[in-house]
PDB file of N, CA and C in Angstrom:
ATOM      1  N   UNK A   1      19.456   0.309  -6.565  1.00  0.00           N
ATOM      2  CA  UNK A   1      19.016   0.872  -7.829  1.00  0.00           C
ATOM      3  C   UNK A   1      17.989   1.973  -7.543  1.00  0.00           C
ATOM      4  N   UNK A   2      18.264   2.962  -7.971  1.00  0.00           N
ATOM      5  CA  UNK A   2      17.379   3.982  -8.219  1.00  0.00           C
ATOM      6  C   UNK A   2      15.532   4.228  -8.436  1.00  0.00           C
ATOM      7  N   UNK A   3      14.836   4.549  -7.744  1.00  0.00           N
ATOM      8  CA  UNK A   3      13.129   4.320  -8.014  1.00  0.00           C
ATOM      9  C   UNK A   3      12.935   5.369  -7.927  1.00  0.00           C
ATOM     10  N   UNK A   4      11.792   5.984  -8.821  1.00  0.00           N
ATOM     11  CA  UNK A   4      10.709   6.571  -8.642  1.00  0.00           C
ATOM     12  C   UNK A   4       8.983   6.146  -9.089  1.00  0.00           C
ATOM     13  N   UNK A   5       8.254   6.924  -8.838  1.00  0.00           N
ATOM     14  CA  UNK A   5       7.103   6.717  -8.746  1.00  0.00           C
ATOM     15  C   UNK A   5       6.512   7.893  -9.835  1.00  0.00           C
ATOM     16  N   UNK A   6       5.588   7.621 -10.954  1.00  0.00           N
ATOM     17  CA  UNK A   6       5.246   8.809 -11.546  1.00  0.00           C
ATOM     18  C   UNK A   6       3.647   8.652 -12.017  1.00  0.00           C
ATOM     19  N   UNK A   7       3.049   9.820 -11.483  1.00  0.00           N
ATOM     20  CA  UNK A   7       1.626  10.107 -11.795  1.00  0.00           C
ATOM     21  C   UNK A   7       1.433  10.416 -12.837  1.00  0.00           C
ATOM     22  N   UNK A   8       0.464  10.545 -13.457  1.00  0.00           N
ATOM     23  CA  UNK A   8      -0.023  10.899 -15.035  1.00  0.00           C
ATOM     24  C   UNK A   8      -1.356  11.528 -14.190  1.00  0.00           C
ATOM     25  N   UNK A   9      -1.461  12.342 -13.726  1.00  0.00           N
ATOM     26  CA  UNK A   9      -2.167  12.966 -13.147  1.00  0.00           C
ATOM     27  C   UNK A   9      -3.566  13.356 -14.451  1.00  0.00           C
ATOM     28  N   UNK A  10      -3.436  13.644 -15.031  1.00  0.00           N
ATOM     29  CA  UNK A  10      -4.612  13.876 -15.830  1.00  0.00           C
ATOM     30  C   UNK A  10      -5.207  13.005 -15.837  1.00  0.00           C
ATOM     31  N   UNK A  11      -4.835  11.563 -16.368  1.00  0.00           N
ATOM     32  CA  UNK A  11      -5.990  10.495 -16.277  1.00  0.00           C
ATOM     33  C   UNK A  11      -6.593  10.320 -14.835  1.00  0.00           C
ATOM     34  N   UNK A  12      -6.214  10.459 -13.707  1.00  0.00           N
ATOM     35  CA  UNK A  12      -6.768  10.511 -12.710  1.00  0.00           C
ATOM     36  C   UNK A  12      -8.257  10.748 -13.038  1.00  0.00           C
ATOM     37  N   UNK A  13      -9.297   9.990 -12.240  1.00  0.00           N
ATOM     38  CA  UNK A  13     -10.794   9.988 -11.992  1.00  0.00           C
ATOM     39  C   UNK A  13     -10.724   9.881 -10.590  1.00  0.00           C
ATOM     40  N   UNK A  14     -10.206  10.375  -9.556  1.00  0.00           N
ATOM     41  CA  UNK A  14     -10.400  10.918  -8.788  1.00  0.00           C
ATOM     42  C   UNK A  14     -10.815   9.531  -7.265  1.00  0.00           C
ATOM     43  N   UNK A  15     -10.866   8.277  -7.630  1.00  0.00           N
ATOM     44  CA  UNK A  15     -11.968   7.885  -7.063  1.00  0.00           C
ATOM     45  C   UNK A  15     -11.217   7.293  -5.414  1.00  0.00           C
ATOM     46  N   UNK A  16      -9.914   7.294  -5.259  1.00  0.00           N
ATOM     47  CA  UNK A  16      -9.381   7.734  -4.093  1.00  0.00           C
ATOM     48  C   UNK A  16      -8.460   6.476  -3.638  1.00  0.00           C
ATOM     49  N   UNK A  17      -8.535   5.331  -4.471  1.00  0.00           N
ATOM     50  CA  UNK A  17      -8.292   4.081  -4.116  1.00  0.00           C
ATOM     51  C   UNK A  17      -6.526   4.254  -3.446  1.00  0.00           C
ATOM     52  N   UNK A  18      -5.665   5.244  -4.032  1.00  0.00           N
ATOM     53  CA  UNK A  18      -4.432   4.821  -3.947  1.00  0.00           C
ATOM     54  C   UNK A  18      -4.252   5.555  -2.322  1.00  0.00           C
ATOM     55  N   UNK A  19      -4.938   6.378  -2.022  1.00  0.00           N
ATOM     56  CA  UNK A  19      -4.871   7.321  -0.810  1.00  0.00           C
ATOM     57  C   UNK A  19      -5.755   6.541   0.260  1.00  0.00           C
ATOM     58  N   UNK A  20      -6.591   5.588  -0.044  1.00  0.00           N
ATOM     59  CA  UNK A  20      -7.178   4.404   1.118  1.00  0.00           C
ATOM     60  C   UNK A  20      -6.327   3.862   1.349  1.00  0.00           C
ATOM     61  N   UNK A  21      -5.677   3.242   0.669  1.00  0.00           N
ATOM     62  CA  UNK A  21      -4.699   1.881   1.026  1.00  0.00           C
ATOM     63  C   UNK A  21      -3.556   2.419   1.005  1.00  0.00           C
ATOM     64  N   UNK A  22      -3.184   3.372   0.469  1.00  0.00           N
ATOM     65  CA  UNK A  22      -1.247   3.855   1.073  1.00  0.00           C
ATOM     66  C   UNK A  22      -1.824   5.813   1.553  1.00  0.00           C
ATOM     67  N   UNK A  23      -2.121   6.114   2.748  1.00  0.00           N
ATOM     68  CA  UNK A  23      -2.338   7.624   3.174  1.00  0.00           C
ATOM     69  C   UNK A  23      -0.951   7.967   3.517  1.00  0.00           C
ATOM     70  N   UNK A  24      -0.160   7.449   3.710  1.00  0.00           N
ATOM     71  CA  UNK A  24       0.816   7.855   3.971  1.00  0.00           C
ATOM     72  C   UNK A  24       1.547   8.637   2.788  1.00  0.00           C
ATOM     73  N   UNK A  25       1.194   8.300   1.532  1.00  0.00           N
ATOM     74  CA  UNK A  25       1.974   8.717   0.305  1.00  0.00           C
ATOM     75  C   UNK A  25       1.128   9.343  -0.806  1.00  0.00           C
ATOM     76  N   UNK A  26       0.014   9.086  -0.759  1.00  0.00           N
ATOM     77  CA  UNK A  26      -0.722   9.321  -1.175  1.00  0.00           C
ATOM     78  C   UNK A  26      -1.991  10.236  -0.703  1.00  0.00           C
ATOM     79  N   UNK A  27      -2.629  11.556  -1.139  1.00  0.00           N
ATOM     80  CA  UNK A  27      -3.792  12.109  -0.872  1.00  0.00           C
ATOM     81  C   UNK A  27      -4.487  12.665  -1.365  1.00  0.00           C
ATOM     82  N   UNK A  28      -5.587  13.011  -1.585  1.00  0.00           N
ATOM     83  CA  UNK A  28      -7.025  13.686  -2.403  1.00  0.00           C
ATOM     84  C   UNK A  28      -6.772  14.974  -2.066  1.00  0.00           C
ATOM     85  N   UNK A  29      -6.746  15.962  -3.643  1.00  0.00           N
ATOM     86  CA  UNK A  29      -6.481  17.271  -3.031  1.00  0.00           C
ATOM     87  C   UNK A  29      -7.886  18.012  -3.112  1.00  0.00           C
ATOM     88  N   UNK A  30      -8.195  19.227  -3.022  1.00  0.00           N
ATOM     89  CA  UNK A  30      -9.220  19.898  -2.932  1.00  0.00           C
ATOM     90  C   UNK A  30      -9.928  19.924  -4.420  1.00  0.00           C
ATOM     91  N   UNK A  31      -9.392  20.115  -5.354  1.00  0.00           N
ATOM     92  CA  UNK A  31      -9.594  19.802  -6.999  1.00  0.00           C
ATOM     93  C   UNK A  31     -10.183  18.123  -7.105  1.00  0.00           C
ATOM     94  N   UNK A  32      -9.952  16.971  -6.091  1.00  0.00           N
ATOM     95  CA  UNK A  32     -10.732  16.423  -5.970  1.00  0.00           C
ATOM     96  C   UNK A  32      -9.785  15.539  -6.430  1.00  0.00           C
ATOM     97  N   UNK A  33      -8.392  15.100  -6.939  1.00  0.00           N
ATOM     98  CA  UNK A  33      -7.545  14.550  -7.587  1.00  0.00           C
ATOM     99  C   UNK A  33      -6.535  13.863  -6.859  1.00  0.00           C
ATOM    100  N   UNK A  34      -5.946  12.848  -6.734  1.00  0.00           N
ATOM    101  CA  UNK A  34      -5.210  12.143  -6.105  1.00  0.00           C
ATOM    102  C   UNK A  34      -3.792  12.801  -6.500  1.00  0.00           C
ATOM    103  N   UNK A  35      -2.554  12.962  -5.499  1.00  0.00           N
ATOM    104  CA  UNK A  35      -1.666  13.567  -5.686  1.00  0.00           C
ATOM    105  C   UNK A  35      -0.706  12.916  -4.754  1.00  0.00           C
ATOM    106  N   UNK A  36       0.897  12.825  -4.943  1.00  0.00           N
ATOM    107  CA  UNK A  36       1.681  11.820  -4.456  1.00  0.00           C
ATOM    108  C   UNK A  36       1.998  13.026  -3.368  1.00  0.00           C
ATOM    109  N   UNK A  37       2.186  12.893  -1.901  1.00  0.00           N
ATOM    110  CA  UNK A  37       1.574  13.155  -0.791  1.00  0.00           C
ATOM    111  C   UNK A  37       3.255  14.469  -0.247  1.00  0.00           C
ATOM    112  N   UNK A  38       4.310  13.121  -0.278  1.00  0.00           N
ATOM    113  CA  UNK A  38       5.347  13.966  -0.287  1.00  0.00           C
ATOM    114  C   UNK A  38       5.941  14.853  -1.294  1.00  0.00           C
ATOM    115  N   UNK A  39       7.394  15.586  -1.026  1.00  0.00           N
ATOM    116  CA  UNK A  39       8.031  16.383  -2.139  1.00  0.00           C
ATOM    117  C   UNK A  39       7.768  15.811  -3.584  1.00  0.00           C
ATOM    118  N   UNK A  40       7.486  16.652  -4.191  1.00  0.00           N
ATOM    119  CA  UNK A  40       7.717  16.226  -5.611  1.00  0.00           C
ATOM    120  C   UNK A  40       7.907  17.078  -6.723  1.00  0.00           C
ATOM    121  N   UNK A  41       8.347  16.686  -8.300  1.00  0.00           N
ATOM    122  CA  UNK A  41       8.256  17.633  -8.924  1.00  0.00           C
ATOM    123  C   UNK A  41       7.083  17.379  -9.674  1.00  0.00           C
ATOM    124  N   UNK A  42       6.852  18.740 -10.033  1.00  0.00           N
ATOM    125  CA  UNK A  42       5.674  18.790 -11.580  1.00  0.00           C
ATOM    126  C   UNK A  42       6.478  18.683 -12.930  1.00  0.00           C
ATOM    127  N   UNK A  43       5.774  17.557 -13.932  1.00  0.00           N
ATOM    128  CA  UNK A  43       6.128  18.308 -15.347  1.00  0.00           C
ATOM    129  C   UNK A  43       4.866  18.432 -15.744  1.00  0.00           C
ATOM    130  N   UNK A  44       4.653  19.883 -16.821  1.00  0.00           N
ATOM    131  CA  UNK A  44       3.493  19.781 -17.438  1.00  0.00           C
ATOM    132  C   UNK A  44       3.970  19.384 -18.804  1.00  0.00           C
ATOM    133  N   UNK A  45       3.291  18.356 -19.350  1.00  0.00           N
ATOM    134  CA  UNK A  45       2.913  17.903 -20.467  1.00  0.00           C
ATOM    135  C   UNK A  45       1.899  18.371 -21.479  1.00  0.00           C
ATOM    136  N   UNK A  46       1.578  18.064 -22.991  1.00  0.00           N
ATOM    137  CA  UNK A  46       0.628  18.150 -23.146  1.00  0.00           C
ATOM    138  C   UNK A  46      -0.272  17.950 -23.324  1.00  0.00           C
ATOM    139  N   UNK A  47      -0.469  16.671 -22.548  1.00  0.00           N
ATOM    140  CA  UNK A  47      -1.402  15.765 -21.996  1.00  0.00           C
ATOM    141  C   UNK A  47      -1.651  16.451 -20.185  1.00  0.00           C
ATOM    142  N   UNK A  48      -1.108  17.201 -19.632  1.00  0.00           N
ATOM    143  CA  UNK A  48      -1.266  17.644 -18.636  1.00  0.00           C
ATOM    144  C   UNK A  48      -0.524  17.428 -17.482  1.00  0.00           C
ATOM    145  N   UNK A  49      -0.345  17.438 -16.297  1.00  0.00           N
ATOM    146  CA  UNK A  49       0.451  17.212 -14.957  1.00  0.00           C
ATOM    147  C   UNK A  49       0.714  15.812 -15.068  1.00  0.00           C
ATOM    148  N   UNK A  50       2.434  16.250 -14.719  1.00  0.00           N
ATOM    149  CA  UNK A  50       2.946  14.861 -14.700  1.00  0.00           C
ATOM    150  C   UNK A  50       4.002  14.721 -13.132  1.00  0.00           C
ATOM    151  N   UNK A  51       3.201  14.270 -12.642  1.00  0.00           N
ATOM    152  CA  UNK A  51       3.863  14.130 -10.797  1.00  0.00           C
ATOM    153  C   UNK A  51       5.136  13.302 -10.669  1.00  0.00           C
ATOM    154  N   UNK A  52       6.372  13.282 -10.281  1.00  0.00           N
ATOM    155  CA  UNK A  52       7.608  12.582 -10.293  1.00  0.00           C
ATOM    156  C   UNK A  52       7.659  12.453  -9.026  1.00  0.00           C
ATOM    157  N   UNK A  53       8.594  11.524  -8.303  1.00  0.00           N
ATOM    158  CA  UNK A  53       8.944  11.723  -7.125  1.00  0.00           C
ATOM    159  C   UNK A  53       9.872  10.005  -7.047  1.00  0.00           C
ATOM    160  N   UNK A  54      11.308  10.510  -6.434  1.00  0.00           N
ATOM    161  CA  UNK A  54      12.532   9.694  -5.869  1.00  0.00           C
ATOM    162  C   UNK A  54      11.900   8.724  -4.817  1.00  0.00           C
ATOM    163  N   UNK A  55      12.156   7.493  -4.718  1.00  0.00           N
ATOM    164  CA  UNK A  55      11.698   6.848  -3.745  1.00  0.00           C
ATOM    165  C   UNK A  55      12.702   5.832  -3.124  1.00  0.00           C
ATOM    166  N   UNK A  56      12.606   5.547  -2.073  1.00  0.00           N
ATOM    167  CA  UNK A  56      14.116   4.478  -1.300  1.00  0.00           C
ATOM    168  C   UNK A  56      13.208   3.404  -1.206  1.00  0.00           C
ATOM    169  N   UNK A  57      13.955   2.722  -1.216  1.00  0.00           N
ATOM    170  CA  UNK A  57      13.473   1.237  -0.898  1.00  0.00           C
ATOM    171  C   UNK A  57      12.519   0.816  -0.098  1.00  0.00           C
ATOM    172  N   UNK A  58      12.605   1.768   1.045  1.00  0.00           N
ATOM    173  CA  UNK A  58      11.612   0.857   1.937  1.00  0.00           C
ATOM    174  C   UNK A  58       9.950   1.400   1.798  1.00  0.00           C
ATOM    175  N   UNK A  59      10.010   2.608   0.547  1.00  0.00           N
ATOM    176  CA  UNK A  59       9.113   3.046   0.489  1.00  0.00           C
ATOM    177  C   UNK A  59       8.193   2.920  -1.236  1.00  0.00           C
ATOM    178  N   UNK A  60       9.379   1.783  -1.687  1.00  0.00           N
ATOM    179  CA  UNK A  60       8.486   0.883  -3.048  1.00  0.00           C
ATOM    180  C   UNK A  60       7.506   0.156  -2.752  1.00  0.00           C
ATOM    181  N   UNK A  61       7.276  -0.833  -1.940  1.00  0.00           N
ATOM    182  CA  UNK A  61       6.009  -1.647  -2.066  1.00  0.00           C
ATOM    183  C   UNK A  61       4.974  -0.968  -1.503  1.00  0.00           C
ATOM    184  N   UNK A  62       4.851   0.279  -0.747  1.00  0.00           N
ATOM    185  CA  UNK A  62       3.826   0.601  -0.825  1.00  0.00           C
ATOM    186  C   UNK A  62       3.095   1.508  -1.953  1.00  0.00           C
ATOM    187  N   UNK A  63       4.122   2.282  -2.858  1.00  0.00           N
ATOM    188  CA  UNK A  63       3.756   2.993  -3.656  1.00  0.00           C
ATOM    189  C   UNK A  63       3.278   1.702  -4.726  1.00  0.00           C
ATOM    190  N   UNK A  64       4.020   0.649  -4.739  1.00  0.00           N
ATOM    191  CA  UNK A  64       3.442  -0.514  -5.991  1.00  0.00           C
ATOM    192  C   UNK A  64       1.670  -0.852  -5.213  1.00  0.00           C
ATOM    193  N   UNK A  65       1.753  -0.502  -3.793  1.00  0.00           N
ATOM    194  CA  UNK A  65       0.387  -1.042  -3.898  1.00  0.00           C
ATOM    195  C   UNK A  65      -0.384   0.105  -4.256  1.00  0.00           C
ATOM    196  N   UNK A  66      -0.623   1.462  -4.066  1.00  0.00           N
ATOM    197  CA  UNK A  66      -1.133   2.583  -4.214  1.00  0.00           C
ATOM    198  C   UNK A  66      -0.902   1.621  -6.542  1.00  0.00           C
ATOM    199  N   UNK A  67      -0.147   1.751  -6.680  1.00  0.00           N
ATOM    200  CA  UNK A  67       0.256   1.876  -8.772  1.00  0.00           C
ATOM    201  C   UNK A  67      -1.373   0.459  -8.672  1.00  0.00           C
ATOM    202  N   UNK A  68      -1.207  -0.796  -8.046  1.00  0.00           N
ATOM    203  CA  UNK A  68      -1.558  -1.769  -8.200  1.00  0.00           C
ATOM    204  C   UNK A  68      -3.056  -1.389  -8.094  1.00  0.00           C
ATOM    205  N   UNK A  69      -3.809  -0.780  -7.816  1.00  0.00           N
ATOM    206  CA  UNK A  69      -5.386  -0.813  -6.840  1.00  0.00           C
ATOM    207  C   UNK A  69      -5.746   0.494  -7.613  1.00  0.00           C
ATOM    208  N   UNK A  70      -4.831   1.189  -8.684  1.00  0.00           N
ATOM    209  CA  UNK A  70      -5.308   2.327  -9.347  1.00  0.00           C
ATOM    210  C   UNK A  70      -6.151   2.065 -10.944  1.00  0.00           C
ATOM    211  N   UNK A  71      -7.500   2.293 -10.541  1.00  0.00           N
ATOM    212  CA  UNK A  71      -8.233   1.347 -11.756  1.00  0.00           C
ATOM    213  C   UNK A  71      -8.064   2.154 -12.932  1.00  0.00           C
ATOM    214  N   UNK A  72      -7.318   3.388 -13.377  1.00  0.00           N
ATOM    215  CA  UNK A  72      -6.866   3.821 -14.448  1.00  0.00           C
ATOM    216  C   UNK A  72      -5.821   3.720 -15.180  1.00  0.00           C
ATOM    217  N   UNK A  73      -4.512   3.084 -14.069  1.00  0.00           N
ATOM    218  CA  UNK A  73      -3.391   2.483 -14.231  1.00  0.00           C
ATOM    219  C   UNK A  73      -2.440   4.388 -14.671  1.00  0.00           C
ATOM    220  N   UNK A  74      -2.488   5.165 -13.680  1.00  0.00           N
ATOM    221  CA  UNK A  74      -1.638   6.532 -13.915  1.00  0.00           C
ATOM    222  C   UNK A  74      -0.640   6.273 -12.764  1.00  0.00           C
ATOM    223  N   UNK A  75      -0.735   5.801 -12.367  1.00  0.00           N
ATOM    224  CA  UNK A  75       0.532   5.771 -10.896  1.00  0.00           C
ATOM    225  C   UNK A  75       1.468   4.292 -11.588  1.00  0.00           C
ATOM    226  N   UNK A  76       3.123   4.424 -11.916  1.00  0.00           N
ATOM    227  CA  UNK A  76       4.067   3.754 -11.951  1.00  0.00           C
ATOM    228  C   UNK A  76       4.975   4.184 -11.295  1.00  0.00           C
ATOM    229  N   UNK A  77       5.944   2.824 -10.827  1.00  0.00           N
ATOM    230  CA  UNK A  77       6.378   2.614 -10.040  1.00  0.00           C
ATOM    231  C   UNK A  77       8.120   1.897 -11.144  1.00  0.00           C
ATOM    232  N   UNK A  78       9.460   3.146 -11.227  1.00  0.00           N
ATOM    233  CA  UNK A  78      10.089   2.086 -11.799  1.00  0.00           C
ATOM    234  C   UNK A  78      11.436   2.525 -11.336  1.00  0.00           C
ATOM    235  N   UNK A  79      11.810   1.405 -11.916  1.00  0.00           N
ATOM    236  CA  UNK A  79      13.530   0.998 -10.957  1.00  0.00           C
ATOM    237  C   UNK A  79      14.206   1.836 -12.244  1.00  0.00           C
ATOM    238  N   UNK A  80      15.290   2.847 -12.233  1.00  0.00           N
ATOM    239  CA  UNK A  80      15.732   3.533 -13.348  1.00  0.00           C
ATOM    240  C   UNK A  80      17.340   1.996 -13.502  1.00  0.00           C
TER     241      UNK A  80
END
């Protein structure tokens, strides 16, 4: 089944939790904002940046732990 992972990047507060515990997928950009690490697309909303990105299997439970440890709750994680 099909996954992706999607940021709501605006609510982001910046405070780095998902890029400690998953660096591999996750990283702090210079704007100071957590951003999903590999390819991805942008949508802008008008609520603001909305980060998408395809994910395979072996690379869901870590993005659920990066979604899980995010104390604003902007990073999901779903099976289409």
């Amino acid at each position: 089944m099909p996954l992706t992972v999607v940021h709501e990047r605006w609510k982001c507060i910046a405070c780095g939790a998902c890029a400690a515990v998953e660096p591999d997928n996750w990283e702090m950009k210079p704007d100071t904002f957590a951003s999903i690490k590999k390819e991805h697309k942008v949508e802008q909303k008008p609520e603001g940046a909305l980060e998408v990105r395809e994910l395979t299997e072996a690379e869901k439970a870590s993005n659920q732990t990066a979604e899980s440890v995010c104390p604003v709750q902007c990073i999901h994680v779903y099976e289409k």
